[in-house]
N, C-alpha and C. Protein backbone atom coordinates (compact mmCIF):
# COMPACT_ATOMS: atom_id res chain seq x y z
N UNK A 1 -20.74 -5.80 26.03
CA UNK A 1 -21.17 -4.89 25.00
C UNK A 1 -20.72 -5.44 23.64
N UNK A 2 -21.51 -5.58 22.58
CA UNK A 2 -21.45 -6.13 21.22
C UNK A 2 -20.46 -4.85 20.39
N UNK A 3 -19.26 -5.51 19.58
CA UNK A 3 -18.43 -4.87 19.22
C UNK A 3 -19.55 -4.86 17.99
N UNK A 4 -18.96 -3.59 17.01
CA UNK A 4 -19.24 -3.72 15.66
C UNK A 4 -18.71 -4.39 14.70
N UNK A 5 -18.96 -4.05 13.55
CA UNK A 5 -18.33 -5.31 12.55
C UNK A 5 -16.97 -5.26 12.20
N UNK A 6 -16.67 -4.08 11.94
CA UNK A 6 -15.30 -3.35 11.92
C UNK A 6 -14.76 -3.40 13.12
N UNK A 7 -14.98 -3.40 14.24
CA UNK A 7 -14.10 -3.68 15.43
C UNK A 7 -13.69 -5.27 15.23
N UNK A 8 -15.22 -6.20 14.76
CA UNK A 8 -14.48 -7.16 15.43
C UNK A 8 -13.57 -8.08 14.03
N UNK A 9 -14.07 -7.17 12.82
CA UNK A 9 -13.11 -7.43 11.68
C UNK A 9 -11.25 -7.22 12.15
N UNK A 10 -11.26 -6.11 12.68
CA UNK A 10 -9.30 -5.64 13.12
C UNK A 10 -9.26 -6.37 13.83
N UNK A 11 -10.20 -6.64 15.10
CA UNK A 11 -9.64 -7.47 16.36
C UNK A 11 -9.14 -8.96 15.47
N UNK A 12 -9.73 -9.49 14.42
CA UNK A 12 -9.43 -10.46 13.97
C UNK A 12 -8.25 -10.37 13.31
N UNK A 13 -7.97 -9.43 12.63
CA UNK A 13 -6.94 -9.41 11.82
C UNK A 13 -5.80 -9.05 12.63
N UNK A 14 -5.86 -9.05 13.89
CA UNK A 14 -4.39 -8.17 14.49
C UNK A 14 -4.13 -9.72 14.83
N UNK A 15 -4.40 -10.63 14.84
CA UNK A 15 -3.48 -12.02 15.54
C UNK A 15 -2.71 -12.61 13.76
N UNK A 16 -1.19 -12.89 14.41
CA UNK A 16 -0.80 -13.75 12.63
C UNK A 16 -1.06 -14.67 12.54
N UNK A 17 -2.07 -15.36 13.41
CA UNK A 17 -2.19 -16.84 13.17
C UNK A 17 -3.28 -16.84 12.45
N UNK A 18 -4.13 -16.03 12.58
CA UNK A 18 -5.46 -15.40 11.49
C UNK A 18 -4.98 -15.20 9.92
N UNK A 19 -3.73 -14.57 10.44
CA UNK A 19 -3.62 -13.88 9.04
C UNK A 19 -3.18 -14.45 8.27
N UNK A 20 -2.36 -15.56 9.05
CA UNK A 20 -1.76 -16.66 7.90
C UNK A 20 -2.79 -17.40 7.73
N UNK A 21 -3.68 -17.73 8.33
CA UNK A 21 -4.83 -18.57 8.13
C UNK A 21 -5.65 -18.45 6.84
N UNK A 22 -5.77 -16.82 6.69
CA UNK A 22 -6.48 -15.71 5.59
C UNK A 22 -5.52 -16.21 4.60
N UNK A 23 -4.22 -16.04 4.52
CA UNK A 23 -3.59 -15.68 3.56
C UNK A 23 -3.73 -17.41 2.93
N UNK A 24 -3.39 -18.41 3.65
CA UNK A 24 -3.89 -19.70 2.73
C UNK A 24 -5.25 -19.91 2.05
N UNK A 25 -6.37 -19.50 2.68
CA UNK A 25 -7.13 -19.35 2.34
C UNK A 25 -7.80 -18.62 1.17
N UNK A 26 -6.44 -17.37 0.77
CA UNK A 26 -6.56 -16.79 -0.35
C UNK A 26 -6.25 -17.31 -1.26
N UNK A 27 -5.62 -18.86 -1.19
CA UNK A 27 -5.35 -19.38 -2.41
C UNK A 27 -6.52 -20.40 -3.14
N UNK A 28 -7.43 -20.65 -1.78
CA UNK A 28 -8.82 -21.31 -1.98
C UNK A 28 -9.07 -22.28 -1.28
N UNK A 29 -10.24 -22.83 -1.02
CA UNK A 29 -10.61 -23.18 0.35
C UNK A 29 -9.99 -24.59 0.50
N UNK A 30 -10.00 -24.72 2.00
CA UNK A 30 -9.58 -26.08 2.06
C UNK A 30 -10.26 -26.46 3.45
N UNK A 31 -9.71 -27.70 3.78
CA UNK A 31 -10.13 -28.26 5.40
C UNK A 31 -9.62 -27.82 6.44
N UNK A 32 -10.64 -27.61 7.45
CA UNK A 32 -9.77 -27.56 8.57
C UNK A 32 -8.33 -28.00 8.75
N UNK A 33 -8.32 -29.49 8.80
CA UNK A 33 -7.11 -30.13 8.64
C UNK A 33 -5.87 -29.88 7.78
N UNK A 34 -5.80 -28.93 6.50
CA UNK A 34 -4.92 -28.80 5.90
C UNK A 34 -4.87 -27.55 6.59
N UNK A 35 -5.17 -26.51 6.85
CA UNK A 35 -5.24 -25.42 7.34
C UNK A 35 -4.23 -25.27 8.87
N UNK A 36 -4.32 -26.43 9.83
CA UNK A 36 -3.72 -26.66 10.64
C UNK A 36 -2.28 -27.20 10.71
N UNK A 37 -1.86 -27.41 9.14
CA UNK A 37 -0.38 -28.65 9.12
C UNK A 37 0.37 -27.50 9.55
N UNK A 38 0.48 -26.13 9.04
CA UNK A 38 1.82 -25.30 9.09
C UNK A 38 1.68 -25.11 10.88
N UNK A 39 0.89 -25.06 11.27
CA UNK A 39 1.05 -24.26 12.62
C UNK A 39 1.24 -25.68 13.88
N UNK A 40 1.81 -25.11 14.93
CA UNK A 40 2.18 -25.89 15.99
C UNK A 40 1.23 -25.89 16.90
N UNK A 41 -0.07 -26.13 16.91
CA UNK A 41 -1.08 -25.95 17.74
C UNK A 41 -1.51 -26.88 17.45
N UNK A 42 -2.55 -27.54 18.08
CA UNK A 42 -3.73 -28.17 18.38
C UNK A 42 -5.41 -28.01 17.60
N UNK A 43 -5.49 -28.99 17.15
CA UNK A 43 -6.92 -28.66 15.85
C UNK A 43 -8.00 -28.06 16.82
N UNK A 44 -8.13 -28.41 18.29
CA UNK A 44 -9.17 -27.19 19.02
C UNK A 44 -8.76 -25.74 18.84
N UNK A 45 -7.45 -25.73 18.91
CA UNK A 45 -6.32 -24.21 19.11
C UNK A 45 -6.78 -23.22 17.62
N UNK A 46 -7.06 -23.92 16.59
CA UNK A 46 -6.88 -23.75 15.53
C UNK A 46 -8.01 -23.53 14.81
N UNK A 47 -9.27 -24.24 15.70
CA UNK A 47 -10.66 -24.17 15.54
C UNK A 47 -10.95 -22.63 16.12
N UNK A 48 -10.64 -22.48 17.24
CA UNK A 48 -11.09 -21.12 17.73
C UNK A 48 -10.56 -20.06 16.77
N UNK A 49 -9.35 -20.57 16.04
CA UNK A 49 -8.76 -19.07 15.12
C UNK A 49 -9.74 -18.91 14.39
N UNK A 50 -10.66 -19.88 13.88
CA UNK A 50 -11.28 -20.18 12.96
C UNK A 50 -12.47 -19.65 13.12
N UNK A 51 -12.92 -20.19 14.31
CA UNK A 51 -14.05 -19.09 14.49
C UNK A 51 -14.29 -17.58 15.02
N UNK A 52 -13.36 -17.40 15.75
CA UNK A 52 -13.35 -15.30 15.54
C UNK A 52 -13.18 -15.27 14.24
N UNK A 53 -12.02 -16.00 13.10
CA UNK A 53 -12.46 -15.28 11.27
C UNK A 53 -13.83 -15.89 10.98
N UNK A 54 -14.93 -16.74 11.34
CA UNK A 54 -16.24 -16.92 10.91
C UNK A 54 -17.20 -15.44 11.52
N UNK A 55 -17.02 -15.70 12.97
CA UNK A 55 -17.77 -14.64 13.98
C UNK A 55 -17.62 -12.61 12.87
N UNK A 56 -16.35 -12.65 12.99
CA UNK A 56 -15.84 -11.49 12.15
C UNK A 56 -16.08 -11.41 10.85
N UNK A 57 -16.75 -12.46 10.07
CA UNK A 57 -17.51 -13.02 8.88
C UNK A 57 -16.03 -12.38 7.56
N UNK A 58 -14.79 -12.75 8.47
CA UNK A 58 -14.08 -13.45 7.10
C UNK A 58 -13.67 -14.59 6.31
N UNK A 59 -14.04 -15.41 7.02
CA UNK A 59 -14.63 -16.89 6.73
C UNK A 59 -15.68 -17.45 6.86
N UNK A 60 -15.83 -18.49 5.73
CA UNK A 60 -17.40 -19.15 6.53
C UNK A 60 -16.81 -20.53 6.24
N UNK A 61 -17.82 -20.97 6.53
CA UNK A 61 -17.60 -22.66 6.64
C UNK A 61 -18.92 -23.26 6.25
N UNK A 62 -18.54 -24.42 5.05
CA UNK A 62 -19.37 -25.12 4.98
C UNK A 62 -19.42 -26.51 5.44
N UNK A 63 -20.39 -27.46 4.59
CA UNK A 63 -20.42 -29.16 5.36
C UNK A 63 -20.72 -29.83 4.29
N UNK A 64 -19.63 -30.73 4.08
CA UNK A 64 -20.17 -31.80 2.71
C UNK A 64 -19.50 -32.89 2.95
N UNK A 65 -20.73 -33.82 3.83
CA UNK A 65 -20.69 -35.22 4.15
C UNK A 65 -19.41 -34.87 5.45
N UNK A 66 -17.89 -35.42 5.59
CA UNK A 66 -17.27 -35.47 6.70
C UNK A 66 -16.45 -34.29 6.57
N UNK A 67 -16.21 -33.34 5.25
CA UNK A 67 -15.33 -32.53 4.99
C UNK A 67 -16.25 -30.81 5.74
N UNK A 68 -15.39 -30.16 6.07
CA UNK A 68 -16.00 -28.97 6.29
C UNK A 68 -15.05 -27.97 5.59
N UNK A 69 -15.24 -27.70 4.50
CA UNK A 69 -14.18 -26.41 3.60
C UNK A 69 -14.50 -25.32 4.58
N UNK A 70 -13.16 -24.35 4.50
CA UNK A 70 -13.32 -22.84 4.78
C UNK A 70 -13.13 -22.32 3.43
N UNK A 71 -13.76 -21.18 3.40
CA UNK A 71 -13.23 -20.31 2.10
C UNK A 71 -13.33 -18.75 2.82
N UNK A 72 -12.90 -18.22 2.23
CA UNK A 72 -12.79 -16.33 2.54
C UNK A 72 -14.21 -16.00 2.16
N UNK A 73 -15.09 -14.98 3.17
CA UNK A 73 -15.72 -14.65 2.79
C UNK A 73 -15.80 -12.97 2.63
N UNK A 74 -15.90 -12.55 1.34
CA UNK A 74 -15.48 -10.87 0.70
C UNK A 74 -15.95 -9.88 1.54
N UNK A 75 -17.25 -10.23 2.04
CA UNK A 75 -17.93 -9.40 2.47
C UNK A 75 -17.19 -8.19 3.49
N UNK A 76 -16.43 -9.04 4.54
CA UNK A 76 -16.12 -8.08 5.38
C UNK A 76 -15.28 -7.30 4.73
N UNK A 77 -14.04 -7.94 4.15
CA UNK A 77 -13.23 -7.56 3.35
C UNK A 77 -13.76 -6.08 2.95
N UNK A 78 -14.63 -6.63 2.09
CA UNK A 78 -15.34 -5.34 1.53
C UNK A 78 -15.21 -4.13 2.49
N UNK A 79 -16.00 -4.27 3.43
CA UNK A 79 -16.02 -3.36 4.68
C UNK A 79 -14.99 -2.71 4.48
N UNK A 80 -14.12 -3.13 5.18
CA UNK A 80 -12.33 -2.87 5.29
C UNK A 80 -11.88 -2.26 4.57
N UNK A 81 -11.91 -2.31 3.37
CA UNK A 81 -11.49 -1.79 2.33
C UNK A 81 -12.44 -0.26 2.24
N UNK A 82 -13.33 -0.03 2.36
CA UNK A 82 -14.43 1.15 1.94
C UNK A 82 -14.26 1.98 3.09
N UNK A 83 -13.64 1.34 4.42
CA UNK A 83 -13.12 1.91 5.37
C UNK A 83 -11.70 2.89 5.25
N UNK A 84 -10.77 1.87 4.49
CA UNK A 84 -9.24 2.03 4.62
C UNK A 84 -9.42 3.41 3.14
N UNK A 85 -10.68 3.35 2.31
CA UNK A 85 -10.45 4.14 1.38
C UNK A 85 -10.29 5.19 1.53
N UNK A 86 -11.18 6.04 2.44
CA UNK A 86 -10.93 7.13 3.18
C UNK A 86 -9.74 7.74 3.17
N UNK A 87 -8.67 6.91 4.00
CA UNK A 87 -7.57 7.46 4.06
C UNK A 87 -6.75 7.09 2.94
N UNK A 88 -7.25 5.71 1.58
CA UNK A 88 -6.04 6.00 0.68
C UNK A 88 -6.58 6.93 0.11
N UNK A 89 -7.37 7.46 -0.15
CA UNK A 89 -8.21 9.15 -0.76
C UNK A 89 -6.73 10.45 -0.23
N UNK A 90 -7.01 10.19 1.35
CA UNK A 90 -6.29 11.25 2.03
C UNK A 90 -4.80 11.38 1.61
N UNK A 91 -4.12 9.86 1.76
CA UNK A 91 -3.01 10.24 0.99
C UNK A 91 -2.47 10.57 -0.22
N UNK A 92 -3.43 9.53 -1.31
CA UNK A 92 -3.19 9.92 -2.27
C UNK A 92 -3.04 11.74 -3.01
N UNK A 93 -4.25 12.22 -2.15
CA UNK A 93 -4.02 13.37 -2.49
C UNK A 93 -2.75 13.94 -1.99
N UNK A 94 -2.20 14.24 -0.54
CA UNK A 94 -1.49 14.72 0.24
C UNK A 94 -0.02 14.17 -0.62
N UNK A 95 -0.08 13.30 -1.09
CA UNK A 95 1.45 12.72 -2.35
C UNK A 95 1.60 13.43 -3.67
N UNK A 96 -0.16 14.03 -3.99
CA UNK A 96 0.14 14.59 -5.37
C UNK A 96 0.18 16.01 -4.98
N UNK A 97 0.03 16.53 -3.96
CA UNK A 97 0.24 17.82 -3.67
C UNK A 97 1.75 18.29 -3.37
N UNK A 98 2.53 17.19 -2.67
CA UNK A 98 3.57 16.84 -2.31
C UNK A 98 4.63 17.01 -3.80
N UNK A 99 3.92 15.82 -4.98
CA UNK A 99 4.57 15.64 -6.12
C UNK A 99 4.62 17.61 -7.01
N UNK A 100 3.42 18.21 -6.40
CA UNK A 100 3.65 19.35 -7.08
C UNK A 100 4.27 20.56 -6.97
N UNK A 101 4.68 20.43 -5.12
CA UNK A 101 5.43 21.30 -4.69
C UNK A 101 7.09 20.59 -5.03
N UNK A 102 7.21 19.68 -5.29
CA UNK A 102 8.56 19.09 -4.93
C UNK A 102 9.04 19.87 -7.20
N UNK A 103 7.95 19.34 -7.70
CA UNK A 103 8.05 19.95 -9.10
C UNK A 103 8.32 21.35 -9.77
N UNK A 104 7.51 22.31 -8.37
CA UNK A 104 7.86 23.68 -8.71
C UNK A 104 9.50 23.85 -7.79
N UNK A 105 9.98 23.00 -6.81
CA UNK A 105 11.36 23.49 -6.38
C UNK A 105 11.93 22.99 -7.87
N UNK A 106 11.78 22.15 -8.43
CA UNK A 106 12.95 21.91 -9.50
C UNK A 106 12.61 22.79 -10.22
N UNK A 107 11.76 23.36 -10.72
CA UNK A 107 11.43 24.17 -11.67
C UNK A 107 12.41 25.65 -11.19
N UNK A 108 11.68 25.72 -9.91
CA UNK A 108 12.78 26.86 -9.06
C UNK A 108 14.64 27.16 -9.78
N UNK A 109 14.65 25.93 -9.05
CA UNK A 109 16.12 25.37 -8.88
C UNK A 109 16.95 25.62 -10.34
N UNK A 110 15.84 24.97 -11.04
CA UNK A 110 16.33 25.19 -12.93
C UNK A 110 16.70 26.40 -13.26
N UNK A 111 15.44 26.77 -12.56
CA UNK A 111 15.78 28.53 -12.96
C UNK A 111 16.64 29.51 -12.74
N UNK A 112 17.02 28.82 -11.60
CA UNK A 112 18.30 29.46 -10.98
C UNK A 112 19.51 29.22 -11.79
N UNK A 113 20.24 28.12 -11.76
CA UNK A 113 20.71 27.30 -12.66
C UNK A 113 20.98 28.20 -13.74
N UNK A 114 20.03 28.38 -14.74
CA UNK A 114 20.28 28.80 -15.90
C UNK A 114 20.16 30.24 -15.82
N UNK A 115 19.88 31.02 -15.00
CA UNK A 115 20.00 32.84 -14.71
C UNK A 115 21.78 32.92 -14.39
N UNK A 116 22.07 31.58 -13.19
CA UNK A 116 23.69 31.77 -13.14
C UNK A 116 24.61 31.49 -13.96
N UNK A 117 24.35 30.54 -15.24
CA UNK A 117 24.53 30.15 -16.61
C UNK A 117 24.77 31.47 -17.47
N UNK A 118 23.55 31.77 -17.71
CA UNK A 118 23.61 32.63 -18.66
C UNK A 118 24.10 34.03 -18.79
N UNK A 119 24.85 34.66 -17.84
CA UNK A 119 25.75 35.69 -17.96
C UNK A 119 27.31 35.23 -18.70
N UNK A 120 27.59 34.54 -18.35
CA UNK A 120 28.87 33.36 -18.27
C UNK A 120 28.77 33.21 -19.88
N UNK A 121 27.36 32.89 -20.16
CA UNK A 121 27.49 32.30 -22.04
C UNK A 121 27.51 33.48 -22.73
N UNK A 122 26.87 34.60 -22.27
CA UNK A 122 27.16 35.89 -23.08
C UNK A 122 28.16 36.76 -23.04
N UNK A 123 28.76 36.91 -22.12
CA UNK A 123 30.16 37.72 -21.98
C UNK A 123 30.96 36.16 -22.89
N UNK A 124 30.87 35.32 -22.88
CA UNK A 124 32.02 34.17 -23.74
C UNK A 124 31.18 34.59 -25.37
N UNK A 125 29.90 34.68 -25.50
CA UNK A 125 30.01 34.90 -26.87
C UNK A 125 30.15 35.73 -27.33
N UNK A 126 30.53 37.39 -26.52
CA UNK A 126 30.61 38.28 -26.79
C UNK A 126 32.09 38.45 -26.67
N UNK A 127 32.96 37.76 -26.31
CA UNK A 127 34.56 37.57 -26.28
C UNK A 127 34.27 37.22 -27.98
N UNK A 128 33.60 36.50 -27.99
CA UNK A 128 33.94 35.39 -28.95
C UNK A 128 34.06 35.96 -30.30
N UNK A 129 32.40 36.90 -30.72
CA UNK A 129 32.43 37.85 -31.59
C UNK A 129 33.53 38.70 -31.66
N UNK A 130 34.09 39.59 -30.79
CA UNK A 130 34.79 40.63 -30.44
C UNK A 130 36.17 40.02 -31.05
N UNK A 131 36.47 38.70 -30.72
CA UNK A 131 37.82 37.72 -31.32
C UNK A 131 37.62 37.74 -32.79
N UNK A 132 36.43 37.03 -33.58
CA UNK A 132 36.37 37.27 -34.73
C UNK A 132 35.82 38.28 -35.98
N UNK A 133 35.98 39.87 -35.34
CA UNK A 133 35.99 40.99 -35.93
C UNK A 133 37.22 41.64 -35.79
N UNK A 134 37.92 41.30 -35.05
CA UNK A 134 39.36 41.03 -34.71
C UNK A 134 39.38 42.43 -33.91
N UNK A 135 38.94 42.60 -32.71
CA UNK A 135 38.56 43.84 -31.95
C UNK A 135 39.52 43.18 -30.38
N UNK A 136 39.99 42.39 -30.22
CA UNK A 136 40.41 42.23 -29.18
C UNK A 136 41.77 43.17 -28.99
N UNK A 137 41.60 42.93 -27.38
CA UNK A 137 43.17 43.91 -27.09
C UNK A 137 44.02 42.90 -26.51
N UNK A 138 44.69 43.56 -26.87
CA UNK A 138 46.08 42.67 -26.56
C UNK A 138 47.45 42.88 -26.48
């Protein structure tokens, strides 16, 4: 049964040998052969990574004379992203709802704060007056 594009986009991206593959590749294309120095495999081993990221169309590959460049290709990317937006939508909201309840406890909290404050400052300024009309007992 034929996966979809998005299936077989994750299935690609869940191996790190892909992903490091991607991630050099994000710096811009190169050869097979340079592509293969970091890893301990075999240029067949390294070919197949290569082609689930073509098949999964996050790479393509071209041909010029003996060189074959890979470069990233956006497209799926794209996908992925218009996919994953969904849910940064979902959180983003669920953080600013978060940011507004967490804003009314301080607001709360303040309020409290300064209701238990402010008995304390008026009986002291009312000492205070009472001291300089010279009404105190003593």
């Amino acid at each position: 049964m034929p996966q979809d594009p998005l299936s077989s986009t994750f299935a690609a991206l869940a191996d790190p040998t892909r992903r490091a593959i991607l991630a050099r590749l994000a710096l811009g294309e190169t050869s097979v052969m340079e592509l293969a120095k970091p890893f301990d495999m075999s240029l067949p081993a390294i070919s197949k990574h290569l082609k689930v990221l073509e098949h999964a169309g996050l790479i393509s590959r071209g041909r010029e004379a003996q060189w074959r460049p890979c470069r990233i290709a956006p497209v799926a990317f794209r996908e992925v992203d218009g996919w994953l937006g969904n849910f940064r939508r979902f959180w983003d909201e669920s953080f600013n709802r978060l940011d507004g309840l967490l804003e009314e406890m301080k607001a709360e909290e303040a309020a409290k704060v300064t209701a238990k404050a402010s008995p304390r400052k008026k009986s002291k300024v009312r000492v205070t007056k009472e001291k300089q009309r010279g009404r105190t007992r003593g």
